[in-house]
N, C-alpha and C. Protein backbone atom coordinates (compact mmCIF):
# COMPACT_ATOMS: atom_id res chain seq x y z
N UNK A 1 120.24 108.16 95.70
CA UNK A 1 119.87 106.81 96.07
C UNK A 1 119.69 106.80 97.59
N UNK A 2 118.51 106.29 98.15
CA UNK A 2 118.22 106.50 99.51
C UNK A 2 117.31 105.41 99.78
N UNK A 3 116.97 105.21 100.66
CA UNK A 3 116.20 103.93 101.85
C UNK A 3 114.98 104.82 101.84
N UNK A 4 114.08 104.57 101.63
CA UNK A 4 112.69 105.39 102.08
C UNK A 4 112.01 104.99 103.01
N UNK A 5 111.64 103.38 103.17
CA UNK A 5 111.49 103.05 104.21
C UNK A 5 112.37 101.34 104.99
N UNK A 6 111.91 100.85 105.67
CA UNK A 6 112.34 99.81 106.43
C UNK A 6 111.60 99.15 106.71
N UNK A 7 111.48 97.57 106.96
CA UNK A 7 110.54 96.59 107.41
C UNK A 7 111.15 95.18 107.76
N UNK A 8 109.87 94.62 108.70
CA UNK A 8 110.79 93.18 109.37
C UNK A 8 109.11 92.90 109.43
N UNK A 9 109.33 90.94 109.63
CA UNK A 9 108.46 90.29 110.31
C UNK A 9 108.90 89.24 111.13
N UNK A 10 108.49 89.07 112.24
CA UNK A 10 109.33 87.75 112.85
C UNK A 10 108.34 86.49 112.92
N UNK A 11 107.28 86.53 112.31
CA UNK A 11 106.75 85.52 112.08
C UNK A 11 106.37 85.41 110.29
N UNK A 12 106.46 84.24 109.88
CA UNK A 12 106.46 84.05 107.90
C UNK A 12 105.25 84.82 107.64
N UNK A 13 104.86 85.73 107.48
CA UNK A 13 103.71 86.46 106.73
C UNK A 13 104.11 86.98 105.61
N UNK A 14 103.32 87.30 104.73
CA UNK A 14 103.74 87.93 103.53
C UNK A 14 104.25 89.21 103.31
N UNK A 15 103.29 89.85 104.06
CA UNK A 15 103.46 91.48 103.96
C UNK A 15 104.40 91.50 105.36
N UNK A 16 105.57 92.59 105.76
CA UNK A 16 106.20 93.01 106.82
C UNK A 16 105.88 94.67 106.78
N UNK A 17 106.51 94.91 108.45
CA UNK A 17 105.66 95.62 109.45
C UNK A 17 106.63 96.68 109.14
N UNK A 18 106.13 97.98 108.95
CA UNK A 18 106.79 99.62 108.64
C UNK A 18 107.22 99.48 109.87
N UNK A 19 108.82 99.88 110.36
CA UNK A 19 109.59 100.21 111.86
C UNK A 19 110.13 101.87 111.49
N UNK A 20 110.60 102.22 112.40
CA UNK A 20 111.88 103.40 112.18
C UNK A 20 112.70 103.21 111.98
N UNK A 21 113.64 102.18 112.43
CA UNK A 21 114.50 101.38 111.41
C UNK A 21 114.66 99.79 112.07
N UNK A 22 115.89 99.27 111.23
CA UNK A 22 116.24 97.83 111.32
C UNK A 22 117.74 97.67 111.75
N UNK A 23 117.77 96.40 112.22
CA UNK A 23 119.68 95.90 112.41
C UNK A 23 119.83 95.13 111.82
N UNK A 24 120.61 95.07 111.39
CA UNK A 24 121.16 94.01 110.47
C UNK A 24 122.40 93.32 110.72
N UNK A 25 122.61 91.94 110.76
CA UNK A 25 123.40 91.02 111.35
C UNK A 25 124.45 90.91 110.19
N UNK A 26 125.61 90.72 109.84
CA UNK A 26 126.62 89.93 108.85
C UNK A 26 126.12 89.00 109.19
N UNK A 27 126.25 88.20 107.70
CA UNK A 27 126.10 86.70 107.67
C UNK A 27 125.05 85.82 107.76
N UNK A 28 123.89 87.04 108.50
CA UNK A 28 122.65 86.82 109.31
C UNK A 28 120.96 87.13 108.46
N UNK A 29 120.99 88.50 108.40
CA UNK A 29 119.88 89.44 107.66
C UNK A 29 119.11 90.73 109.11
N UNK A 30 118.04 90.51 108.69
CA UNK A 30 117.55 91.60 109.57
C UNK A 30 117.55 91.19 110.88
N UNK A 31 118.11 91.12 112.08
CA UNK A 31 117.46 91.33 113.71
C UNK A 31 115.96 90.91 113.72
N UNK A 32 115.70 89.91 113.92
CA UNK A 32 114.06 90.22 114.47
C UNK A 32 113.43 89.54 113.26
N UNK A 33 113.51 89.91 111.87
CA UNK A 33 113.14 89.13 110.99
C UNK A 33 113.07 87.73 110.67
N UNK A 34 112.07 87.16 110.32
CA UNK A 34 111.68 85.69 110.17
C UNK A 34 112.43 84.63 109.57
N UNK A 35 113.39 85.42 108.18
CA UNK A 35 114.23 85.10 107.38
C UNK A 35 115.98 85.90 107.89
N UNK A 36 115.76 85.55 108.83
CA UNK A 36 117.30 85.96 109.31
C UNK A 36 117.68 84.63 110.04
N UNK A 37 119.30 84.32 108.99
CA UNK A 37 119.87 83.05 109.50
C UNK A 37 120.80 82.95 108.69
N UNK A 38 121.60 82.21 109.08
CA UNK A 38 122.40 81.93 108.14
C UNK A 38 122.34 80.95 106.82
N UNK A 39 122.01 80.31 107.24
CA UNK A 39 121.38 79.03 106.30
C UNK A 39 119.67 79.29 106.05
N UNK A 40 119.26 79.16 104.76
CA UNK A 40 117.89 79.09 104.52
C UNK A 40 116.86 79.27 104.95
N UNK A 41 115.68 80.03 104.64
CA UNK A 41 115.01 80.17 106.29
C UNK A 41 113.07 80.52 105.42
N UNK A 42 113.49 80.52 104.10
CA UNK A 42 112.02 80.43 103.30
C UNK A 42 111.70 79.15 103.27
N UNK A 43 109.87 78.89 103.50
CA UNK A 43 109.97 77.53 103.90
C UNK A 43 109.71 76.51 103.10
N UNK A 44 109.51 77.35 101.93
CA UNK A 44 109.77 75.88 100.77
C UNK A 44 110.96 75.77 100.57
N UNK A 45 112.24 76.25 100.44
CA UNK A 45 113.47 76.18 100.40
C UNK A 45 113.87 74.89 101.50
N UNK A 46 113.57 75.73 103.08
CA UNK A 46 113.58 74.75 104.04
C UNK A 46 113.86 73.36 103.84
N UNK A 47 112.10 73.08 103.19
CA UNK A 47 111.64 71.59 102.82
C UNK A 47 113.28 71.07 102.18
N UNK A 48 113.38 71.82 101.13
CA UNK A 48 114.29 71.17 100.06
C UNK A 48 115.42 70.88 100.80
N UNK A 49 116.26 71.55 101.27
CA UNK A 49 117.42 71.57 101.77
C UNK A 49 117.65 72.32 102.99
N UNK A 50 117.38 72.28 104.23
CA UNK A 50 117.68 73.25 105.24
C UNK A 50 119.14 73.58 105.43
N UNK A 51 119.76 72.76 104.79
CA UNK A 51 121.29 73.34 105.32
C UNK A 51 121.87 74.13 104.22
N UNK A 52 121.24 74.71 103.23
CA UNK A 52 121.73 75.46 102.15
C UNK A 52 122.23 76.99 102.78
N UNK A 53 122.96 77.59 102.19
CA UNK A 53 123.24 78.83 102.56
C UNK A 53 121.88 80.01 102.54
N UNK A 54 122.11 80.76 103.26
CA UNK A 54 120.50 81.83 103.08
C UNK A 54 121.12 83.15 102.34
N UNK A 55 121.13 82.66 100.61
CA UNK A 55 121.10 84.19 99.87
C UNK A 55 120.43 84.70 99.96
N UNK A 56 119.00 85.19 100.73
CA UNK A 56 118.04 85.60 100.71
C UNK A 56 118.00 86.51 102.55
N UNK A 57 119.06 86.89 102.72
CA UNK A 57 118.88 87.60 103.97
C UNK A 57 118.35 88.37 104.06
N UNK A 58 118.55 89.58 103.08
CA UNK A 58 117.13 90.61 103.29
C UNK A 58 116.85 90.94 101.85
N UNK A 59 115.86 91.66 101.67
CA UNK A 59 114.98 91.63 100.16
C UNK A 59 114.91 93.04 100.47
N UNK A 60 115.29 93.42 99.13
CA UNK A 60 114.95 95.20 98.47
C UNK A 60 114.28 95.21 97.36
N UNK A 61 113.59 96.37 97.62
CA UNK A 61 112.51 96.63 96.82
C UNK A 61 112.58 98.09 95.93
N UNK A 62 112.53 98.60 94.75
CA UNK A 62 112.67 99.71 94.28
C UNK A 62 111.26 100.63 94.69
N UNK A 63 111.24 101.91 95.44
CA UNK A 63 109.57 102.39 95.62
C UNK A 63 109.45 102.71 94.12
N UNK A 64 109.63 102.45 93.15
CA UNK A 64 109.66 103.28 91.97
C UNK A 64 108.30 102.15 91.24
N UNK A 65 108.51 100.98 92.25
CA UNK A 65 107.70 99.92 91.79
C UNK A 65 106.12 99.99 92.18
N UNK A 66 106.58 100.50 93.48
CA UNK A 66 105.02 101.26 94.18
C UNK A 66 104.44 102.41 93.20
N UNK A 67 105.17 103.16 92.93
CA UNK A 67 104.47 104.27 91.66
C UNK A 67 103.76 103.91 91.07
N UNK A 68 104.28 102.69 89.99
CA UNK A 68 103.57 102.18 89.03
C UNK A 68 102.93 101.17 89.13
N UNK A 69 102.20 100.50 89.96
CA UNK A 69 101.98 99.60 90.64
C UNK A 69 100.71 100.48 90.81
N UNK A 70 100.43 102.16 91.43
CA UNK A 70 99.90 102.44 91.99
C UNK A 70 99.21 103.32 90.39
N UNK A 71 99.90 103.57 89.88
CA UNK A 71 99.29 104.36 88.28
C UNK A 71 98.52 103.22 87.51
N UNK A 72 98.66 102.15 87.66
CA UNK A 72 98.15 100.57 87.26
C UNK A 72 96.58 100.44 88.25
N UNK A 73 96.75 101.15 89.14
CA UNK A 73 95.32 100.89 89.82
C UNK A 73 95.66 99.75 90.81
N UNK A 74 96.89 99.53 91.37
CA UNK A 74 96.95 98.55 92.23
C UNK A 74 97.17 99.56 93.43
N UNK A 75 96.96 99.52 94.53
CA UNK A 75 97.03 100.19 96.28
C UNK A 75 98.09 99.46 96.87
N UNK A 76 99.42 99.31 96.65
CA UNK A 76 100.14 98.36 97.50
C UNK A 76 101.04 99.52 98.26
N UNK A 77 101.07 99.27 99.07
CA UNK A 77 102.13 100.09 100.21
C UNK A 77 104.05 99.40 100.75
N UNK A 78 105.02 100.12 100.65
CA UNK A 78 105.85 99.89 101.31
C UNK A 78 106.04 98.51 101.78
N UNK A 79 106.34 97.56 102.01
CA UNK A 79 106.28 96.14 103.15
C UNK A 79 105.56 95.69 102.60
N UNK A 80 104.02 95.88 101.83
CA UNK A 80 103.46 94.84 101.78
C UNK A 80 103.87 93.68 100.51
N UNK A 81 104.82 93.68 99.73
CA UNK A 81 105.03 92.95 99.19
C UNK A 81 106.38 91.95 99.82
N UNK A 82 106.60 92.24 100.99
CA UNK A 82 107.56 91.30 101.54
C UNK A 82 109.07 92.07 101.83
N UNK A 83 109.33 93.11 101.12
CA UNK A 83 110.82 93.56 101.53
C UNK A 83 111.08 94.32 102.93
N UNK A 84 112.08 93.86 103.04
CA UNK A 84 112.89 94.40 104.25
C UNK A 84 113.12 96.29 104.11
N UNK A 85 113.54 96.25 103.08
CA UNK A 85 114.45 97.49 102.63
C UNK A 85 113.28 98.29 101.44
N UNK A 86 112.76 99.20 101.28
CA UNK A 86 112.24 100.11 100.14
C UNK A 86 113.46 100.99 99.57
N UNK A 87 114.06 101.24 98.40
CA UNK A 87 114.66 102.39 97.90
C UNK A 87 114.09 103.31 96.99
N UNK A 88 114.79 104.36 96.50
CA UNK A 88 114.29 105.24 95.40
C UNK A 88 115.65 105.81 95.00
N UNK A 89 115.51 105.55 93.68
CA UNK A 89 116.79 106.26 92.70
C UNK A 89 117.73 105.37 92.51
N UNK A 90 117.41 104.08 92.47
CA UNK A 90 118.52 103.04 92.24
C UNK A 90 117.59 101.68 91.82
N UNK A 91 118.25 101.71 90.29
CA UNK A 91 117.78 100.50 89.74
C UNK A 91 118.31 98.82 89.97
N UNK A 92 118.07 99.11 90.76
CA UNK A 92 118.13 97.43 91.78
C UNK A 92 117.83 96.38 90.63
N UNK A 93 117.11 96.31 89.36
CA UNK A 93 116.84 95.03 88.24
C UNK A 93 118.49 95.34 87.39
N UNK A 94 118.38 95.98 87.57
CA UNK A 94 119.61 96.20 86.40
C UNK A 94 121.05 95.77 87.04
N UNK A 95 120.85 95.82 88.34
CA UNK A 95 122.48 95.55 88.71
C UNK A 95 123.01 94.07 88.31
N UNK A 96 124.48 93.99 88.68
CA UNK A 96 125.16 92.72 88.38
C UNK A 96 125.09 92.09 90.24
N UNK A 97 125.13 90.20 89.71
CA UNK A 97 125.26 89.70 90.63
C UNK A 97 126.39 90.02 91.50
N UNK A 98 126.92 90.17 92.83
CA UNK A 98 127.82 89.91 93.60
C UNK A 98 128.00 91.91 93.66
N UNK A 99 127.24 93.15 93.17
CA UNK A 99 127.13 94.05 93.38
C UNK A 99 127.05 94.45 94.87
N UNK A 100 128.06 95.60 95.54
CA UNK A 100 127.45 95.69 96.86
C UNK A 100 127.31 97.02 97.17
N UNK A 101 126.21 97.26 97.80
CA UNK A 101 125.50 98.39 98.02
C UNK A 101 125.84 98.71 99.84
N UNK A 102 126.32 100.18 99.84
CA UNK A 102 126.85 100.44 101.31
C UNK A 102 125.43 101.51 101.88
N UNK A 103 125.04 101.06 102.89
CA UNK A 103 123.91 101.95 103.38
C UNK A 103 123.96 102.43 104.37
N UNK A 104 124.10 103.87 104.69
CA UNK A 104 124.67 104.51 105.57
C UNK A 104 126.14 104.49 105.98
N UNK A 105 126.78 104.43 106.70
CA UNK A 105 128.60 104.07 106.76
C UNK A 105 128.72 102.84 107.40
N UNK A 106 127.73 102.19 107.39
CA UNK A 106 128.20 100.91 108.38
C UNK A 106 127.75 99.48 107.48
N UNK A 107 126.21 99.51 107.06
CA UNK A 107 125.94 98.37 106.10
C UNK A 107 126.22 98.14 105.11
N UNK A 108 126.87 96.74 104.65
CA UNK A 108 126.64 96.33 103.03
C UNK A 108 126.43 95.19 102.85
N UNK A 109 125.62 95.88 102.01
CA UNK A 109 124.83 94.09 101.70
C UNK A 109 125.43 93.72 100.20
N UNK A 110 125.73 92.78 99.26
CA UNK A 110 125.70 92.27 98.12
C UNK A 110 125.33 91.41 98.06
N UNK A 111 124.50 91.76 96.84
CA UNK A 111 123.62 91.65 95.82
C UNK A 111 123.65 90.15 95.33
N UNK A 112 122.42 89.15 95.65
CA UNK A 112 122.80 87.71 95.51
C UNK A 112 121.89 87.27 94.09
N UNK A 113 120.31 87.72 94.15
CA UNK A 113 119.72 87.98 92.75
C UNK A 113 118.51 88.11 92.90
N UNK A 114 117.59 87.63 91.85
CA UNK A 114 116.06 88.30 92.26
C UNK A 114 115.41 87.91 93.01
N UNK A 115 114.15 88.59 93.35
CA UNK A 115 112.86 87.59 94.08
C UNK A 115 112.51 86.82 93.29
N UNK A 116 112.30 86.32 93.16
CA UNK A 116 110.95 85.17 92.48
C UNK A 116 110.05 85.75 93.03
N UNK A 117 108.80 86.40 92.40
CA UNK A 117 107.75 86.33 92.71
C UNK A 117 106.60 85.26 93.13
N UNK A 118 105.79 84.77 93.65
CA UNK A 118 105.34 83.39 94.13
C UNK A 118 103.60 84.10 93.98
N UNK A 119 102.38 82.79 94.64
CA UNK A 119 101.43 82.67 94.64
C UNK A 119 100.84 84.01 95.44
N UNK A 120 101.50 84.05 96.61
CA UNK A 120 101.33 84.92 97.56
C UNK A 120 100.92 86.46 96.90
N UNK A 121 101.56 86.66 96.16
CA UNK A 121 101.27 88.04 95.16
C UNK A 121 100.01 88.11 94.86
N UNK A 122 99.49 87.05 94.49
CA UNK A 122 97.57 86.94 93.79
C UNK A 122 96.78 86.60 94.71
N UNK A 123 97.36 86.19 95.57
CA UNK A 123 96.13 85.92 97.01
C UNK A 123 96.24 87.30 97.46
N UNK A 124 97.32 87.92 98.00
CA UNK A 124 97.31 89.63 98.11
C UNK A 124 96.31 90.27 97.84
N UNK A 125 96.07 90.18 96.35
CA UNK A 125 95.75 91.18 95.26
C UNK A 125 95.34 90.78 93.66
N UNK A 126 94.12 90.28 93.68
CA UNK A 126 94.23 89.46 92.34
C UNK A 126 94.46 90.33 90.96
N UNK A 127 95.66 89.97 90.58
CA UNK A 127 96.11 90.49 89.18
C UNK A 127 97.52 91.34 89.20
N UNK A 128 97.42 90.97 90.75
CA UNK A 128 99.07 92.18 90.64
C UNK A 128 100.41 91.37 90.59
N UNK A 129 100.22 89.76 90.97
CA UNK A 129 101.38 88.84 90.04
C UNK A 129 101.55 88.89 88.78
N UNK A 130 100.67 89.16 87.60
CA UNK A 130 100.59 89.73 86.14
C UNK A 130 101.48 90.75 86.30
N UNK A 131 101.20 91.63 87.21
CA UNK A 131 101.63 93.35 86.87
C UNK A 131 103.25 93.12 87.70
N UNK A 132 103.57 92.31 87.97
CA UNK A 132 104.97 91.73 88.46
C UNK A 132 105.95 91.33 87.87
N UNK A 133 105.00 90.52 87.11
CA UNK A 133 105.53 89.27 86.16
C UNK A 133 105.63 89.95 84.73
N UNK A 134 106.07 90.11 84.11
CA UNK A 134 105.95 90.58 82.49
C UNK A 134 106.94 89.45 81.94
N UNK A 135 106.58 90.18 80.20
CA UNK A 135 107.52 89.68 79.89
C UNK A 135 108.39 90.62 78.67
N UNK A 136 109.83 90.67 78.61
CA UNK A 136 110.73 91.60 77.74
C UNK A 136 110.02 91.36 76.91
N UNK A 137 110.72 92.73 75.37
CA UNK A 137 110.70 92.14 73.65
C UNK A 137 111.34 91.05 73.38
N UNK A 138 111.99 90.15 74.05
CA UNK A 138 112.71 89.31 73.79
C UNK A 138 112.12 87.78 74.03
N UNK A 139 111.17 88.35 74.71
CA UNK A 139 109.93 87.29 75.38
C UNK A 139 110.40 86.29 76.70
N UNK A 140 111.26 87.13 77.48
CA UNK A 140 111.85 86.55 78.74
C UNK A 140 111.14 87.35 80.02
N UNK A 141 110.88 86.31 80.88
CA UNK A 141 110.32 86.97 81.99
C UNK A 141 110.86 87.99 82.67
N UNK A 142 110.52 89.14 83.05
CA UNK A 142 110.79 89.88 83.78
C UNK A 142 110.14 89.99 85.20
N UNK A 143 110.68 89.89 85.94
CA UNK A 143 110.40 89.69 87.36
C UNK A 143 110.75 91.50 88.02
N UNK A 144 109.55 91.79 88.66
CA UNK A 144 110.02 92.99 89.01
C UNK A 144 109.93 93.34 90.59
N UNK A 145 110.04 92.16 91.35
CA UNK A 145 110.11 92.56 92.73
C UNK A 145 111.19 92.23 93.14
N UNK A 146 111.98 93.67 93.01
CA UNK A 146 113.08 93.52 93.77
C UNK A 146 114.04 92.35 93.64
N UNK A 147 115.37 92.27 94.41
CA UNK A 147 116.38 91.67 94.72
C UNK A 147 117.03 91.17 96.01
N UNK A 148 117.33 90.06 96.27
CA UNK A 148 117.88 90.00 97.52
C UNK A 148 119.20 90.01 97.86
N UNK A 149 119.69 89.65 98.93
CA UNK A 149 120.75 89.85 99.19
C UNK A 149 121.63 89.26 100.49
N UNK A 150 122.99 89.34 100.75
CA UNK A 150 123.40 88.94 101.87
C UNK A 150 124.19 90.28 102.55
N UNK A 151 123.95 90.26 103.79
CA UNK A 151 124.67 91.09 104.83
C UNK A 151 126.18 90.98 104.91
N UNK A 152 126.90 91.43 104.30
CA UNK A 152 128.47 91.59 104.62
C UNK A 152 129.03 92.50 106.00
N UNK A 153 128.22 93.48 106.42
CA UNK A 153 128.96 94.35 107.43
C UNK A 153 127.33 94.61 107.74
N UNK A 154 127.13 94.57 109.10
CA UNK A 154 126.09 94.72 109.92
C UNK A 154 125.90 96.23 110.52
N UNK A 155 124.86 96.78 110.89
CA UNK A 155 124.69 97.37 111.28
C UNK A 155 122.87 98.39 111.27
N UNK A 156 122.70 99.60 111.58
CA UNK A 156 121.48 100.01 111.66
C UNK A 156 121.40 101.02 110.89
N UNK A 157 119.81 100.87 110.00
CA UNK A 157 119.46 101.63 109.15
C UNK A 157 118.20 102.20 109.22
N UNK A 158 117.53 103.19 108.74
CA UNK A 158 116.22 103.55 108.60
C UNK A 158 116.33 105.02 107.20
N UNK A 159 114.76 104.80 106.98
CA UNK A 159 114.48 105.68 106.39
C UNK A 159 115.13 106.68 106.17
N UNK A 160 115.58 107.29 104.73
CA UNK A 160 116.77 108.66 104.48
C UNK A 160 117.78 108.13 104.39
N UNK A 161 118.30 106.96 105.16
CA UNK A 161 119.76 106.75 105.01
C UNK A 161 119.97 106.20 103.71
N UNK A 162 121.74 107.37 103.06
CA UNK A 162 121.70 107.04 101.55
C UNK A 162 122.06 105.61 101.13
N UNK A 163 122.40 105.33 99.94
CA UNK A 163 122.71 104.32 99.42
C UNK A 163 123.75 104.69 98.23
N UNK A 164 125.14 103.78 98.00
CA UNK A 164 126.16 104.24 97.07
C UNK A 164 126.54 102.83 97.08
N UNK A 165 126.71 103.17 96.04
CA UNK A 165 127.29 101.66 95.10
C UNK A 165 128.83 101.34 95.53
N UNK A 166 129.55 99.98 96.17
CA UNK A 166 130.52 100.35 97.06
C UNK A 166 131.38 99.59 96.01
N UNK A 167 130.63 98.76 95.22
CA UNK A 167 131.80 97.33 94.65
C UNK A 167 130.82 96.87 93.27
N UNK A 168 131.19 97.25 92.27
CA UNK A 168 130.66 96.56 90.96
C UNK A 168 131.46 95.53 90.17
N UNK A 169 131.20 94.58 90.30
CA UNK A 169 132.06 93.44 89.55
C UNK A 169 132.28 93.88 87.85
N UNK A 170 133.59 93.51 87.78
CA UNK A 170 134.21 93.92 86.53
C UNK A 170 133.47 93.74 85.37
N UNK A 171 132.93 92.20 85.64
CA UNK A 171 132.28 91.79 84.62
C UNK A 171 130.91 91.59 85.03
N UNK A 172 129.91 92.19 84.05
CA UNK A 172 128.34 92.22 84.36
C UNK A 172 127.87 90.57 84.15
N UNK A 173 127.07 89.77 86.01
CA UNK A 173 126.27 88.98 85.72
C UNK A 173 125.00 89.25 85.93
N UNK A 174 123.89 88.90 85.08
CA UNK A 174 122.81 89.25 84.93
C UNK A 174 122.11 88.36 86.25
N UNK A 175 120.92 89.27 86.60
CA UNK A 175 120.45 88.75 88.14
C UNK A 175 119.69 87.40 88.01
N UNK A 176 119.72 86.51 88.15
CA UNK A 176 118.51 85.50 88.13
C UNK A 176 117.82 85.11 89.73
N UNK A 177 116.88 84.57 89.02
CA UNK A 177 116.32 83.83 90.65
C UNK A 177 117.17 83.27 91.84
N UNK A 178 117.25 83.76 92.93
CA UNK A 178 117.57 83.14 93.81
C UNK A 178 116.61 82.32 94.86
């Protein structure tokens, strides 16, 4: 389980910018990033409530999603779907809520719940919110971009640095929208 790459934007754009690496604040999210705060900082959220807490400090993304994404005939790269964080070898849909993931010896973030995928996906790329969006045998949406999260212990990461599972809650909650 490893970081492949890293990304920030400090202004709301969709897609964020490939760095060498990132900092990351407790309590906060990425340094420099648009959505780093403590309280809420996406701006339809904003609207609703600005003083809500910001579960959404930084967003991870599985590259495993870029593969197939890319065997599908879609071209999407690293960042451009909005995450902070890219991994490989760790199934980020499957984890339980309040899961925390230690990255490198200094960061951990846990695990708050999914992206919601939004409009922004089909203005991107028309048809790759479909290829996002599914749905189980069970006929429940599956959302496949990634998970977000909050910063518990701050610090700096980039590309290569591993990833190990630090804290799994006893009892499995299944991820929903955050």
């Amino acid at each position: 389980m490893i970081v492949t790459a890293v990304h920030r934007a400090a202004e709301h754009t969709f897609a964020k910018t490939t760095t060498t690496s990132i900092q990351l604040i407790a309590g906060q999210g990425v340094s420099g990033d648009a959505h780093c705060g403590p309280t809420v900082r996406h701006r339809s959220r904003v609207t609703r409530d600005p003083a809500q807490p910001n579960l959404r400090q930084v967003h991870l993304i599985h590259a495993e999603l870029f593969d197939e994404l890319q065997h599908r005939g879609f071209a999407v790269a690293p960042g451009q779907l909005g995450e902070n964080i890219t991994t490989r070898g760790i199934d980020l849909l499957a984890l339980s809520a309040g899961t925390q993931l230690r990255i490198g010896d200094e960061v951990l973030i846990e695990v708050t719940g999914l992206r919601n995928p939004c409009h922004q996906i089909e203005d991107s790329m028309p048809g790759l919110l479909a290829a996002v969006l599914e749905r189980g045998p069970d006929g429940a949406v599956v959302r496949k971009t990634g998970v977000m999260g909050i910063v518990v212990h701050g610090g700096t990461i980039a590309a290569g640095t591993p990833i190990v599972l630090a804290h799994i809650p006893a009892h499995h909650a299944a991820l929903v929208p955050v």
